[in-house]
Protein backbone atom coordinates (compact mmCIF):
# COMPACT_ATOMS: atom_id res chain seq x y z
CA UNK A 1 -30.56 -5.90 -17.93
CA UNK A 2 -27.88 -6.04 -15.79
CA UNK A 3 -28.08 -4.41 -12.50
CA UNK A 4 -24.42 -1.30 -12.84
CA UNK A 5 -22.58 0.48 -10.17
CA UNK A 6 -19.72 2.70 -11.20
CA UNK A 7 -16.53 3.88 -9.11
CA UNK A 8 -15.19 7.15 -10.04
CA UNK A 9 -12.43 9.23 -8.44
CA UNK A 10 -11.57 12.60 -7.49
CA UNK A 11 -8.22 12.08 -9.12
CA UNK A 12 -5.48 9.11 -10.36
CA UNK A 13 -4.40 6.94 -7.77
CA UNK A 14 -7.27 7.16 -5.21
CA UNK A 15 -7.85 3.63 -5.14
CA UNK A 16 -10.55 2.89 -7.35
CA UNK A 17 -9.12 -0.02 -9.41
CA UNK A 18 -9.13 -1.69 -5.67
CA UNK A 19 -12.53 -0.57 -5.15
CA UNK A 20 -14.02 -1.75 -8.06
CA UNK A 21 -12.21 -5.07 -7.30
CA UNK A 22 -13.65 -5.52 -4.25
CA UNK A 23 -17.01 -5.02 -4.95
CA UNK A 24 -16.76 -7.31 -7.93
CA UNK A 25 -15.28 -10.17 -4.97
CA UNK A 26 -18.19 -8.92 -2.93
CA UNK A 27 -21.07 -9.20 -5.17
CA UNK A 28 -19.43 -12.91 -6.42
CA UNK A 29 -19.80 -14.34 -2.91
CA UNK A 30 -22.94 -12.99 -2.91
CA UNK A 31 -24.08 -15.03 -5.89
CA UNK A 32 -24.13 -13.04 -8.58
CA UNK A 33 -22.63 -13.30 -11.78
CA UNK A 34 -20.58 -10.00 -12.05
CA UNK A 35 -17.93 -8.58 -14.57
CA UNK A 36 -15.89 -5.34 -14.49
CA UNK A 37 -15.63 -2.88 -17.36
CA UNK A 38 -13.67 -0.09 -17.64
CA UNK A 39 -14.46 1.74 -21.43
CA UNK A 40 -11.03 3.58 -21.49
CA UNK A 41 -7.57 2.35 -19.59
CA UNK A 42 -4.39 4.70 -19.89
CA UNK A 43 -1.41 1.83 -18.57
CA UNK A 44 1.87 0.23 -19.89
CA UNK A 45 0.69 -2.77 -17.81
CA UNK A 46 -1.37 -4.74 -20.31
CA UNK A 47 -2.11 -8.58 -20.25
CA UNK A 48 -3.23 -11.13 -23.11
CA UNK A 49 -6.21 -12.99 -22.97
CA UNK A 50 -6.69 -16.86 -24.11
CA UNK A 51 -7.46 -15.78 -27.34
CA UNK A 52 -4.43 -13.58 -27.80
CA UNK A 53 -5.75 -10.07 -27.28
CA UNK A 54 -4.55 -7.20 -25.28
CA UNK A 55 -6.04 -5.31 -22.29
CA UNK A 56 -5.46 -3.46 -19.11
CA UNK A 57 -4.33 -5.46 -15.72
CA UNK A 58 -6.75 -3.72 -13.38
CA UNK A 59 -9.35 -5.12 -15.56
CA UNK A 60 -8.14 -8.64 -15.31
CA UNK A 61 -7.18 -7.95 -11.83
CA UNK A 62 -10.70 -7.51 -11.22
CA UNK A 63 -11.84 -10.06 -13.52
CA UNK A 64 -10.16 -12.40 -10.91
CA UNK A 65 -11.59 -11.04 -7.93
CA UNK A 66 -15.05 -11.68 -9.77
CA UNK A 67 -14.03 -15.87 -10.67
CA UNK A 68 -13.97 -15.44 -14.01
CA UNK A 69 -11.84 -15.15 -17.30
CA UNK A 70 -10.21 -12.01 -18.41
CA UNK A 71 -12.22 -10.81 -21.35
CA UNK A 72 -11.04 -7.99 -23.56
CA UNK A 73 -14.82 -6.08 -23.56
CA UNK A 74 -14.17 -5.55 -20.17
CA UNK A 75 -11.54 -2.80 -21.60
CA UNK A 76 -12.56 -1.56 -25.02
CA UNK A 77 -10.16 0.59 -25.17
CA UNK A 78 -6.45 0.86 -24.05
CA UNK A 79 -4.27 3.73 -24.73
CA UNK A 80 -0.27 2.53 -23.77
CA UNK A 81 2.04 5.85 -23.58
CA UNK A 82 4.49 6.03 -26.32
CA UNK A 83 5.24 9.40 -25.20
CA UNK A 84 4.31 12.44 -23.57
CA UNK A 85 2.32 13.46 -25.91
CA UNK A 86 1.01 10.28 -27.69
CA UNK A 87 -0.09 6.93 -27.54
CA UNK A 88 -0.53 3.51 -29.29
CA UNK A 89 -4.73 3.22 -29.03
CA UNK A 90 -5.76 -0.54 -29.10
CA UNK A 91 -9.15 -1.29 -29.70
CA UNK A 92 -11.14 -4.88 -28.44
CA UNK A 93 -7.09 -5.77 -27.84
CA UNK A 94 -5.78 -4.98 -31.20
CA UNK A 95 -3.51 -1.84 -32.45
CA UNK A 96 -5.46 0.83 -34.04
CA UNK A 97 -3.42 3.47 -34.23
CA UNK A 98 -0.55 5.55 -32.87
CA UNK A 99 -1.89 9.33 -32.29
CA UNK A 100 -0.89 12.17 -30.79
CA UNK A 101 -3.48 13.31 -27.57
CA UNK A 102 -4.94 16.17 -29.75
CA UNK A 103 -5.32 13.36 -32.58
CA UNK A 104 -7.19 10.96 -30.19
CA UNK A 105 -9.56 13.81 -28.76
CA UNK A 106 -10.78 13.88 -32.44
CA UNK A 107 -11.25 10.36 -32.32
CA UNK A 108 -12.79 9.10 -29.62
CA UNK A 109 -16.15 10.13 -30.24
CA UNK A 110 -16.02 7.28 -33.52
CA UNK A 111 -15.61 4.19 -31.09
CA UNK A 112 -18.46 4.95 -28.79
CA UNK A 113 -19.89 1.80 -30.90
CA UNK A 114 -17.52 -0.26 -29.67
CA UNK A 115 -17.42 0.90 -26.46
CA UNK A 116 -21.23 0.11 -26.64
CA UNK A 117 -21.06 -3.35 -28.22
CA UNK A 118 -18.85 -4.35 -25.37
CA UNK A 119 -20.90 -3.17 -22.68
CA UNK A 120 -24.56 -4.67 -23.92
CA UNK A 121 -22.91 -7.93 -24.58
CA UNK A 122 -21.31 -8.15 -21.38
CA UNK A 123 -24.42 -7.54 -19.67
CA UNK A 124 -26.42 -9.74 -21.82
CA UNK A 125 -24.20 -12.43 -19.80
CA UNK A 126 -24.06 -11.03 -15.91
CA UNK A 127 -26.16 -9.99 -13.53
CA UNK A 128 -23.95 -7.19 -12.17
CA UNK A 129 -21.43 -4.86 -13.70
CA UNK A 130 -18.86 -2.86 -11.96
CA UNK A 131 -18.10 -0.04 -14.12
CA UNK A 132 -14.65 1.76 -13.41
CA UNK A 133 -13.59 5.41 -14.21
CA UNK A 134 -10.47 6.87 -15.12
CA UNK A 135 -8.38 10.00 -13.34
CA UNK A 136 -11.15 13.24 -12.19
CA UNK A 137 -14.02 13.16 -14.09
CA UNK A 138 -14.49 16.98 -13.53
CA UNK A 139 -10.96 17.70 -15.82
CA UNK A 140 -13.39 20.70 -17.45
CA UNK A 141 -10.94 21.54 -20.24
CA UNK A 142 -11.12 17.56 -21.67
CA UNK A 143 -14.45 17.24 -20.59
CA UNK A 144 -16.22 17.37 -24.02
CA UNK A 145 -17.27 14.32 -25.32
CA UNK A 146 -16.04 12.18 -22.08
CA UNK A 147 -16.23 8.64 -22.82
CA UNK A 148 -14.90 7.36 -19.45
CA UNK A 149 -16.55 8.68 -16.49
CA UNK A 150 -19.82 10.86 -16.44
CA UNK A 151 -20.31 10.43 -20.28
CA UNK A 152 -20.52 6.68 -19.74
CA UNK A 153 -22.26 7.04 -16.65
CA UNK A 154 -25.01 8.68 -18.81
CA UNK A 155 -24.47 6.19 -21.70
CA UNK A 156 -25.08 3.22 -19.70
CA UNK A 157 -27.67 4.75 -16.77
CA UNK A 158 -25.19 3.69 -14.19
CA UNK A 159 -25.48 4.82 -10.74
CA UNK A 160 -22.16 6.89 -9.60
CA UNK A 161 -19.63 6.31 -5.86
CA UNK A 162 -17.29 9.13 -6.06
CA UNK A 163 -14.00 7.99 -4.67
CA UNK A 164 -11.08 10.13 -2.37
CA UNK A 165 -7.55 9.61 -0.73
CA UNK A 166 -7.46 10.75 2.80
CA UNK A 167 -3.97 9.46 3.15
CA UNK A 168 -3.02 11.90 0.51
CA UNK A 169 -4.93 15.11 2.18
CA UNK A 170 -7.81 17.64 1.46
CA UNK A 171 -10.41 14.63 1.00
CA UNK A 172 -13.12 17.46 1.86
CA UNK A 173 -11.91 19.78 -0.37
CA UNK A 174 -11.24 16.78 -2.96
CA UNK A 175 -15.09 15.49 -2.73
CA UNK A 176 -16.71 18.88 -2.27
CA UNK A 177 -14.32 20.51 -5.10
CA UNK A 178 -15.60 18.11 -7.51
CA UNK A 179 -18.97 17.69 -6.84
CA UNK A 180 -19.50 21.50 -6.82
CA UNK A 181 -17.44 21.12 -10.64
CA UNK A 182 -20.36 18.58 -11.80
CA UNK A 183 -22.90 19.76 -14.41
CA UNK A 184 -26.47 19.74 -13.14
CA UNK A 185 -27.23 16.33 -15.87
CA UNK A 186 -24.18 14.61 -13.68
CA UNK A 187 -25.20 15.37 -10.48
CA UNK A 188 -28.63 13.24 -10.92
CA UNK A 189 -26.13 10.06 -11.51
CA UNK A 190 -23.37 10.34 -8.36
CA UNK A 191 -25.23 8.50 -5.05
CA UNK A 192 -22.70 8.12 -3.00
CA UNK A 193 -18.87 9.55 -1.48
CA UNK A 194 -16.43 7.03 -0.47
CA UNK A 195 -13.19 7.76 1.81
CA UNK A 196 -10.92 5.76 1.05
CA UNK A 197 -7.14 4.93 3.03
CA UNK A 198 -7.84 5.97 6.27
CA UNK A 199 -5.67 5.70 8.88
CA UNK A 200 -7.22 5.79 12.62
CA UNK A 201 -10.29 6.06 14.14
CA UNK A 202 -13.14 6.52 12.16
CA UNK A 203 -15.20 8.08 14.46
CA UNK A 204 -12.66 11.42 14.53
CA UNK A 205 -14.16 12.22 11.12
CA UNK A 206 -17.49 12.73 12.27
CA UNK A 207 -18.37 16.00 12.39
CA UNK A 208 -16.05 16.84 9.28
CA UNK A 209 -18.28 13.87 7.26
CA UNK A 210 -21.73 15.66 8.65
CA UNK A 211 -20.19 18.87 7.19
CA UNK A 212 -19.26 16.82 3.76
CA UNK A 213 -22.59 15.72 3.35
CA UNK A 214 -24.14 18.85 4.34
CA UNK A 215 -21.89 21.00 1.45
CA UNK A 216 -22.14 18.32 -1.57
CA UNK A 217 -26.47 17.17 -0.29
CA UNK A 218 -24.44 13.15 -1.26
CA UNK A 219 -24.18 10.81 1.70
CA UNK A 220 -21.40 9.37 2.54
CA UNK A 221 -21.20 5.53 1.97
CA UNK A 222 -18.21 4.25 4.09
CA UNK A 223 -14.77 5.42 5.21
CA UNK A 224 -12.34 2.51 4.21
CA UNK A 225 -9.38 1.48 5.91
CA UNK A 226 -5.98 1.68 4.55
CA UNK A 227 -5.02 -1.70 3.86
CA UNK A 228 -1.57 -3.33 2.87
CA UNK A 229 -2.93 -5.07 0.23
CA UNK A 230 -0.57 -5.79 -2.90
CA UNK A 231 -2.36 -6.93 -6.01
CA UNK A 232 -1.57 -5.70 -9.46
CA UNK A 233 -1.58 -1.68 -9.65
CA UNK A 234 -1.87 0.66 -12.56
CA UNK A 235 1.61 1.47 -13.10
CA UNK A 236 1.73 5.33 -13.17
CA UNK A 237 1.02 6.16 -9.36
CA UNK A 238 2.09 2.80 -8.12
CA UNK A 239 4.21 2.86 -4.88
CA UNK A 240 6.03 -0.16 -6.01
CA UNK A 241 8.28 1.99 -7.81
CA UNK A 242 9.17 4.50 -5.75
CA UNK A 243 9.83 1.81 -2.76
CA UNK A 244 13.59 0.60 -1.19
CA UNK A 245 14.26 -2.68 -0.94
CA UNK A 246 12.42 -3.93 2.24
CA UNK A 247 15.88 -5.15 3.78
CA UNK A 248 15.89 -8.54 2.64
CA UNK A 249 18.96 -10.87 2.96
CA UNK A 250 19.18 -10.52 -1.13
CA UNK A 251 19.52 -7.29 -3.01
CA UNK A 252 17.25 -7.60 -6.34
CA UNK A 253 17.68 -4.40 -8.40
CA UNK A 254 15.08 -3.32 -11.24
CA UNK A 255 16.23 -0.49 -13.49
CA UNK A 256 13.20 1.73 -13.42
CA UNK A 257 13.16 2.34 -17.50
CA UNK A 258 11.39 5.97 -18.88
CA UNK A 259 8.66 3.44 -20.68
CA UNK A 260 8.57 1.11 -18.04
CA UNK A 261 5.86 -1.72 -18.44
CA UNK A 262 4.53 -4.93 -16.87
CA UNK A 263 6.87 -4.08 -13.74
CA UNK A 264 4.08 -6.83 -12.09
CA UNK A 265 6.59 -8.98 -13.33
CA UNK A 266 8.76 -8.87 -9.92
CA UNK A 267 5.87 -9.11 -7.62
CA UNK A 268 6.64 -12.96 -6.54
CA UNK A 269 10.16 -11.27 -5.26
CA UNK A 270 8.84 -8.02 -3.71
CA UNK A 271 6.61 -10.42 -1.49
CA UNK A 272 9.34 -12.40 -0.45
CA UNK A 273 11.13 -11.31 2.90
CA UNK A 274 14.61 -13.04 1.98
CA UNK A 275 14.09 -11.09 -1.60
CA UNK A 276 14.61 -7.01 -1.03
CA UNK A 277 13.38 -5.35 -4.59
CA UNK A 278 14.38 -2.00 -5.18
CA UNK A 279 14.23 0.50 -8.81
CA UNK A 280 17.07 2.30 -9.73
CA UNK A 281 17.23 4.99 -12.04
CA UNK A 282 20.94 6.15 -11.62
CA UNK A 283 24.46 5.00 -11.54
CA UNK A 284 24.60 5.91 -8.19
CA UNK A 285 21.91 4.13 -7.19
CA UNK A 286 23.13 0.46 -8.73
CA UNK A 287 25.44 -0.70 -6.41
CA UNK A 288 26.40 -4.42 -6.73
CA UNK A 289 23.14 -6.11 -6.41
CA UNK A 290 22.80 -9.91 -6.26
CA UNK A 291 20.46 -9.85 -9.52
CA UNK A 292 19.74 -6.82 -11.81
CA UNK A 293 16.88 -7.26 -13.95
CA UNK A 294 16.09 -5.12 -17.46
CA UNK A 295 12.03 -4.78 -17.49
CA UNK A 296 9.81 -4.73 -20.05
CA UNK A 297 9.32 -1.32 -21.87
CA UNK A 298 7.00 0.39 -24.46
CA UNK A 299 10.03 1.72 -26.51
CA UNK A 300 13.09 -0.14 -26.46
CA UNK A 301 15.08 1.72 -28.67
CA UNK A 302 14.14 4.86 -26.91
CA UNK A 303 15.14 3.20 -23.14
CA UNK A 304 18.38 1.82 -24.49
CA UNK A 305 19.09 5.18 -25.82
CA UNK A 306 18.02 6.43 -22.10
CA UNK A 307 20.64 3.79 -20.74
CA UNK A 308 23.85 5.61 -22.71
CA UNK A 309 23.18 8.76 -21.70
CA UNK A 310 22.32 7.88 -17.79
CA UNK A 311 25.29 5.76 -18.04
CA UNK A 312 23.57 3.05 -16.76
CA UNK A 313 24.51 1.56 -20.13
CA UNK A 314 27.94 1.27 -18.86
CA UNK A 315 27.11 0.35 -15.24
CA UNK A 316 25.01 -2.41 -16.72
CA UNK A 317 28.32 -3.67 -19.10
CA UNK A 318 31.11 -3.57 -15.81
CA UNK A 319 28.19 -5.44 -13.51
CA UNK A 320 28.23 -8.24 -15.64
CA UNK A 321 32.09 -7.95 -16.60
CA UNK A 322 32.15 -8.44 -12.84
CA UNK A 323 29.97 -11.77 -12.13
CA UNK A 324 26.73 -9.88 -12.45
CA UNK A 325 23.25 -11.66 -13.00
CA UNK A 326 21.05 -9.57 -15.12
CA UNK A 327 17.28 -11.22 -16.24
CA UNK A 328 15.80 -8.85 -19.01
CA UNK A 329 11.70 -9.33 -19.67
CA UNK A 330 10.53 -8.62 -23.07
CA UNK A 331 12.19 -4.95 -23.92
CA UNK A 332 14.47 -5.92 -21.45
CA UNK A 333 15.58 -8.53 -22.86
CA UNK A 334 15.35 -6.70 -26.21
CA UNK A 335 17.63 -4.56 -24.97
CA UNK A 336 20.74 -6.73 -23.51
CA UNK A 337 21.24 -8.27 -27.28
CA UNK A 338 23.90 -7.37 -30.10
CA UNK A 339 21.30 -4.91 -32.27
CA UNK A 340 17.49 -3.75 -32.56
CA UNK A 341 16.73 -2.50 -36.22
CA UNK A 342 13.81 -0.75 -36.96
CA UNK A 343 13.17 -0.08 -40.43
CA UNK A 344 9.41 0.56 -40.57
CA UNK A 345 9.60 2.96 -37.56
CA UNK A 346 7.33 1.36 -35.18
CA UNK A 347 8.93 2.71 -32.68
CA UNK A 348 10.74 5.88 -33.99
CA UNK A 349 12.81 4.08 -36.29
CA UNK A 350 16.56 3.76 -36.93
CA UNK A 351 19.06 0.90 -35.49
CA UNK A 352 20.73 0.98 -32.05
CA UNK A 353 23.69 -1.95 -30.99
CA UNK A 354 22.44 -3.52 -27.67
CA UNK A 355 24.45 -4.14 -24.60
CA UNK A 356 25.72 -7.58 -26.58
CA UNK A 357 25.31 -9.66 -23.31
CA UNK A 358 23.01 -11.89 -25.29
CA UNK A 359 23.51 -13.61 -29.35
CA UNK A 360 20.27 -12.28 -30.49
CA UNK A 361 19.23 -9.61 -32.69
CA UNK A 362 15.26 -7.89 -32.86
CA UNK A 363 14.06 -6.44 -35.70
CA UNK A 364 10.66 -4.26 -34.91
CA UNK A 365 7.70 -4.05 -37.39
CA UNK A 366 4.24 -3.10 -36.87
CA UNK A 367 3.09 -6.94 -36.36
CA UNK A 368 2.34 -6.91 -32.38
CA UNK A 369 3.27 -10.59 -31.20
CA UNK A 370 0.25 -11.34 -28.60
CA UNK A 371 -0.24 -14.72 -27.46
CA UNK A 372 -0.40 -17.19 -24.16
CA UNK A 373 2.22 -19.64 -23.62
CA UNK A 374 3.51 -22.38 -21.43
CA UNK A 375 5.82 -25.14 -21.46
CA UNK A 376 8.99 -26.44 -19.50
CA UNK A 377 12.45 -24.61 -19.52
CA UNK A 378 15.45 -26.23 -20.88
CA UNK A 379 18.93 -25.23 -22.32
CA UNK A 380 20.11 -22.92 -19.53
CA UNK A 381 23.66 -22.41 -17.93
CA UNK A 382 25.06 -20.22 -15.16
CA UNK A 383 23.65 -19.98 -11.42
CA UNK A 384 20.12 -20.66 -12.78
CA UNK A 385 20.87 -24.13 -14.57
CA UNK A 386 18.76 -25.31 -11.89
CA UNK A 387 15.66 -24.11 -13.84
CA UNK A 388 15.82 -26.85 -16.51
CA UNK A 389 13.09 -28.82 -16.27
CA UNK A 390 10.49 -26.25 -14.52
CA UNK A 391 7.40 -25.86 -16.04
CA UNK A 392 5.94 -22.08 -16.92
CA UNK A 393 3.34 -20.21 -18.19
CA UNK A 394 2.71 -16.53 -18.73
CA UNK A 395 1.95 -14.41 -21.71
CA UNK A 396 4.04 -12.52 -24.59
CA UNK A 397 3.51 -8.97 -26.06
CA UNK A 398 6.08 -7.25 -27.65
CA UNK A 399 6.33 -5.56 -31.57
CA UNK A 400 10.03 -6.74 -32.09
CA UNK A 401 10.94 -10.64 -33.09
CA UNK A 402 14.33 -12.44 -32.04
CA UNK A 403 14.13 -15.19 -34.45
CA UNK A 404 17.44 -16.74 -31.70
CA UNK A 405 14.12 -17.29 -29.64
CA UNK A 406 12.23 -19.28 -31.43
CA UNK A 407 10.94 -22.25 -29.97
CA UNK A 408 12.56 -21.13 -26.42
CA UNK A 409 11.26 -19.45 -23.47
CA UNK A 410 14.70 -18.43 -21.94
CA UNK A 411 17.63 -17.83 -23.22
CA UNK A 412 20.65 -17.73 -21.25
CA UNK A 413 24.71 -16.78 -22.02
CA UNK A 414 26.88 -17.34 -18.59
CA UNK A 415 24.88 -15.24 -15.86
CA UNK A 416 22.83 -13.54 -18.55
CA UNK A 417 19.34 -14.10 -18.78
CA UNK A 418 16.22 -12.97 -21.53
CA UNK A 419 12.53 -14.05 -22.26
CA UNK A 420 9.44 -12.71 -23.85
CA UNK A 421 7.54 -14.25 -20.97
CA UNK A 422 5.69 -11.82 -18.93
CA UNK A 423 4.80 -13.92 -15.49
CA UNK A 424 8.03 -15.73 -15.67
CA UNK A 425 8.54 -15.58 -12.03
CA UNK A 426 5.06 -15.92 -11.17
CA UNK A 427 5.37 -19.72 -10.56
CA UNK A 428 6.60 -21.04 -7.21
CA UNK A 429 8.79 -23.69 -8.32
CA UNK A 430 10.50 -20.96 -10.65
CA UNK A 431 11.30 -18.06 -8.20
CA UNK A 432 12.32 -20.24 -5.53
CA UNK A 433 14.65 -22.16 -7.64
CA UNK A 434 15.97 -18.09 -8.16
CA UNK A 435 15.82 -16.91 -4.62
CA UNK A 436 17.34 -20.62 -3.43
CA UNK A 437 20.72 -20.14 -6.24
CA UNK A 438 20.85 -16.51 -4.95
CA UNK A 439 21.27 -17.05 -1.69
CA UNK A 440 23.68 -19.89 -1.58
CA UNK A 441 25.82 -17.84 -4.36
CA UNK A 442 26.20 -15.58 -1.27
CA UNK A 443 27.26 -18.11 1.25
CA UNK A 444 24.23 -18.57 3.36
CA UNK A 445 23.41 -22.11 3.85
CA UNK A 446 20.47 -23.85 1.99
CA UNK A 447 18.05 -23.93 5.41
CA UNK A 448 18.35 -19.68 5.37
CA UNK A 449 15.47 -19.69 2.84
CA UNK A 450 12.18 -21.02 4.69
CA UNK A 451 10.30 -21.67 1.46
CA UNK A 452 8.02 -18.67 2.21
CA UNK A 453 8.20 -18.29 -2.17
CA UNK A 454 4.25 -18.70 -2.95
CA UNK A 455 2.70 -19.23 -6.24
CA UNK A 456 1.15 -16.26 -7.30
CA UNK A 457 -2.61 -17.21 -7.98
CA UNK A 458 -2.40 -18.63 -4.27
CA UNK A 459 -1.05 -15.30 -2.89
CA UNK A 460 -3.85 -13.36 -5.15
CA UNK A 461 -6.89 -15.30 -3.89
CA UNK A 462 -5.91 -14.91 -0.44
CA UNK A 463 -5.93 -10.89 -0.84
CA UNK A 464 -8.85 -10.95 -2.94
CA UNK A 465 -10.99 -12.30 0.22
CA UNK A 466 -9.06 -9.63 2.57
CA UNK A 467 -10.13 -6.94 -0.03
CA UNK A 468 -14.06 -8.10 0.08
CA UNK A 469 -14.08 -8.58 4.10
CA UNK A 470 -12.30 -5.05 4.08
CA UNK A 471 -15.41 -3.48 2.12
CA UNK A 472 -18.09 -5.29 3.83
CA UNK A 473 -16.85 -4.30 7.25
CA UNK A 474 -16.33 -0.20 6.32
CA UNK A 475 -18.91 0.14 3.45
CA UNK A 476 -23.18 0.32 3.84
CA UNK A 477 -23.55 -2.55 1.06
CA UNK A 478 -27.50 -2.12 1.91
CA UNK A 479 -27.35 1.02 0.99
CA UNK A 480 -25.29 0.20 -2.27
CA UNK A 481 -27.12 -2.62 -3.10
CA UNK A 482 -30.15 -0.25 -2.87
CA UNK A 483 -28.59 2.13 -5.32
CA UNK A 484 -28.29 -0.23 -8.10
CA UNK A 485 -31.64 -1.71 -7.24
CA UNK A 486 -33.19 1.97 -7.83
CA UNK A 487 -30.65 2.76 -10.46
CA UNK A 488 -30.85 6.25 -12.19
C-alpha cells in the first residue's frame, strides 16, 4: 500500500491546498510516485480533465506540482455553490444532484464507496498520497459522519499535520483550540502542528512553540515562511479578489460577480507589471478601464439579474457605448448576449434579455458541456484582430449552449469579446498580443511593453520548485517522512 500523509487545517484559508502541493513537489523530486486526493472540495473553480470530467483546481494544482495528469479520483467529490444554502454535488466529475446543505448531510454517508474506490485505486498506482482536508475538522455541530477530514483520516489510516495562519492571529489558540476539540479516536491520528505564513524571525516563537507543544503533547513540525507565491487558489478566501490593481500602466477591470467562478482565468494579467487587475463590484468602482472583462459564473441568470439592480448593468451598456473593451468567459460571455432562456430550470428558470453586446442567444438545460479544446483563432475584428491566427487551448464547462458558437472559440462584435474557453489567456502569444493592442490603444509606443507576458505552465513550474525549496528549508521532512513510515 501506499505510504499517506494528510494536511488538515484549523480553519479555511490557512494554506493547506499550498501545503499539500508542496509536499506532493517534494516527495516527486524525491523519487516517488505521488498523487493528491482530496475526498470532498467546496469551489466554483473547477477544471476538466482529458477525458472530459470535472474536478477541483487545488487538486490539479497539486496534481502538477506532483508531474502528473489531473485525474478526477483525486476529487471524488465536488460540491460548486449554487447558493447559500445549496449546491450542485458532482460525483467522479459528473452532476449528481442539486441539494440543499441539510439534503446533502443526508447524503453523504451513500458515496463513501466512491470516495473509497477512488482512493484504493489511486494507491494501487503511487507510492505516496497526499491527502488534503477541507475547512476545521473540529466544526462539532457537522461533525457526524465527516467524510473529509478525521473521518477519512480513520477511513484510510492516514497519519494527520494540523495546519494554522499566524499571519491571521491566535495560531496558539487556533492549534491548541482544536486539538483540545478532538475526540480521543482522532487524537491517535494527528502527528504533527504546522505554522504556517510567518513573517520574521523564527526564533521569536520559541518559547510560545515550547508552550504549544507542552498544552496539545503534538510537536511542532516546522514554522513556514510567508511566501509570495501565486498559483491557483480556492476561490472563497482568495486575496486575488479583494486586491487593487498593482499600478500597472493598463487598467484591467474584472466585475467581481455574486457566483463568481474560474476567476484563474486573469492570472497571466495579474502577473504582468504593465497589466494592473483589479474586481469591482460597484458603479463607483468601474471607472473607465482599458479592458473590462465579464467572468465566468455558476448562475448566469442570477448574476445578470445582480448586474440590473447594482446598476452595473447600465455602467457595463455606456462603457461600451463609449469605446469600451469588454471580454466575457463562459457566464460572462453568457451574459453580454441578446437572451438566456431557461425552460427546464437548471438554474432557477425563467428568461432574462442580456446586455445585447453580442448576436448570440443561450438556452440552459441540465446537459453540462465538459470537454478540452484547442485550436487557432480566426474571424475577429476590433483592437484584438491581431489574435487571428494564434493558437489556444483551455477547457469548457458551462450548462447553457450558444449554438452562434459553434465551431468558434471567440466571438467578437466591434470591441466586444466572448468564449467558452476557460485558460484563454493562459498562452503567451495570446495575452501579449492583448496587453501589446492595449497599450498602444493608449498611446504608449510599442517598446513600453518589455515582453515580460510568460506562458503560464512556464510561470507555474518555476513556483512549484520555490514552493518545495520553501518546505524543505522550514519543515523536519525526517521527521515527516518518519510519520508515514510508522503510519497509524
Amino acid at each position: 500500500m501506499a505510504k499517506k500523509i494528510m494536511i488538515q487545517g484549523t480553519m479555511s484559508g490557512v494554506g493547506k491546498s499550498f501545503l499539500a502541493a508542496g509536499l506532493c513537489r517534494i516527495f516527486r523530486e524525491d523519487g516517488f510516485r505521488v498523487s493528491p486526493f482530496k475526498s470532498q472540495n467546496m469551489a466554483l473553480n473547477s477544471f476538466v480533465t482529458a477525458d472530459g470530467l470535472e474536478m477541483g483546481r487545488a487538486q490539479v494544482m497539486q496534481a502538477e506540482a506532483a508531474g502528473i495528469e489531473a485525474d478526477v479520483r483525486m476529487n471524488p467529490v465536488l460540491l460548486k455553490p449554487t447558493g447559500d444554502r445549496g449546491s450542485q454535488v458532482i460525483v467522479m466529475g459528473e452532476v449528481y444532484a442539486d441539494l440543499s446543505a441539510r439534503d446533502y448531510f443526508r447524503e453523504k454517508k451513500k458515496l463513501i464507496p466512491v470516495i473509497e474506490d477512488a482512493f484504493h485505486s489511486l494507491e494501487a498506482e503511487n507510492d505516496i498520497i497526499v491527502l488534503e482536508g477541507a475547512g476545521s475538522p473540529v466544526e462539532i455541530n457537522i461533525n457526524k459522519d465527516d467524510i473529509v477530514n478525521f473521518g477519512i483520516a480513520e477511513l484510510f489510516s492516514s497519519p494527520v499535520l494540523l495546519a494554522s495562519d499566524i499571519d491571521r492571529g491566535g495560531v496558539f489558540a487556533q492549534l491548541s483550540g482544536t486539538v483540545s476539540l478532538l475526540k480521543e479516536d482522532e487524537r491517535r491520528f494527528l502527528k504533527g502542528l504546522i505554522i504556517n505564513k510567518f513573517r520574521g524571525d523564527p526564533s521569536i516563537l520559541g518559547s510560545g512553540v515550547a508552550m504549544l507543544e507542552e498544552l496539545t503533547s503534538v510537536p511542532v513540525l516546522g514554522i513556514v515562511p510567508f511566501t509570495d507565491i501565486r498559483l491557483d487558489d480556492e476561490d472563497s478566501l482568495s486575496d486575488s479578489l479583494s486586491g487593487k490593481a498593482s499600478g500597472g500602466l493598463l487598467d484591467i477591470a474584472v466585475i467581481r460577480l455574486q457566483r463568481i467562478s474560474n476567476f484563474t482565468d486573469f492570472r497571466a494579467f495579474e502577473l504582468v507589471p504593465e497589466a494592473g487587475l483589479r474586481y469591482v463590484q460597484s458603479m463607483s468602482e468601474l471607472g473607465i478601464p482599458d479592458m473590462l472583462i465579464i467572468p465566468g459564473t455558476k448562475n448566469s441568470l442570477s448574476d445578470l439579474r445582480w448586474l440590473q439592480r447594482t446598476g452595473l448593468w447600465n455602467g457595463i451598456k455606456s462603457y461600451v457605448k463609449n469605446g469600451g473593451i469588454v471580454f466575457g468567459i463562459c457566464g460572462g460571455l453568457q451574459i453580454l448576449g441578446e437572451t438566456l432562456s431557461d425552460p427546464g430550470g437548471s438554474e432557477g428558470g425563467g428568461s432574462e434579455r442580456g446586455l445585447s453586446l453580442l448576436d448570440i442567444n443561450t438556452v440552459f438545460s441540465g446537459e453540462k458541456v465538459r470537454k478540452q479544446v484547442s485550436g487557432v483563432l480566426e474571424g475577429l475584428g476590433g483592437v484584438f484582430s491581431d489574435l487571428n491566427g494564434a493558437g489556444f487551448e483551455g477547457y469548457e464547462i458551462h450548462m447553457g449552449v450558444s449554438e452562434e458558437l459553434t465551431g468558434r472559440a471567440v466571438i467578437s462584435k466591434g470591441n466586444v469579446y466572448g468564449t467558452y474557453v476557460h485558460g484563454i489567456f493562459d498562452r503567451k502569444e495570446i495575452s501579449e498580443t492583448i496587453i501589446k493592442a492595449l497599450l498602444e490603444r493608449r498611446g504608449f509606443p510599442k517598446e513600453t511593453f518589455g515582453g515580460s507576458a510568460f506562458d503560464m505552465k512556464e510561470y507555474k513550474e518555476r513556483e512549484y520548485r520555490l514552493l518545495s525549496g520553501t518546505l524543505r528549508k522550514s519543515l523536519d521532512m525526517d521527521r515527516i517522512y518518519r510519520i508515514m513510515d510508522e503510519g497509524v
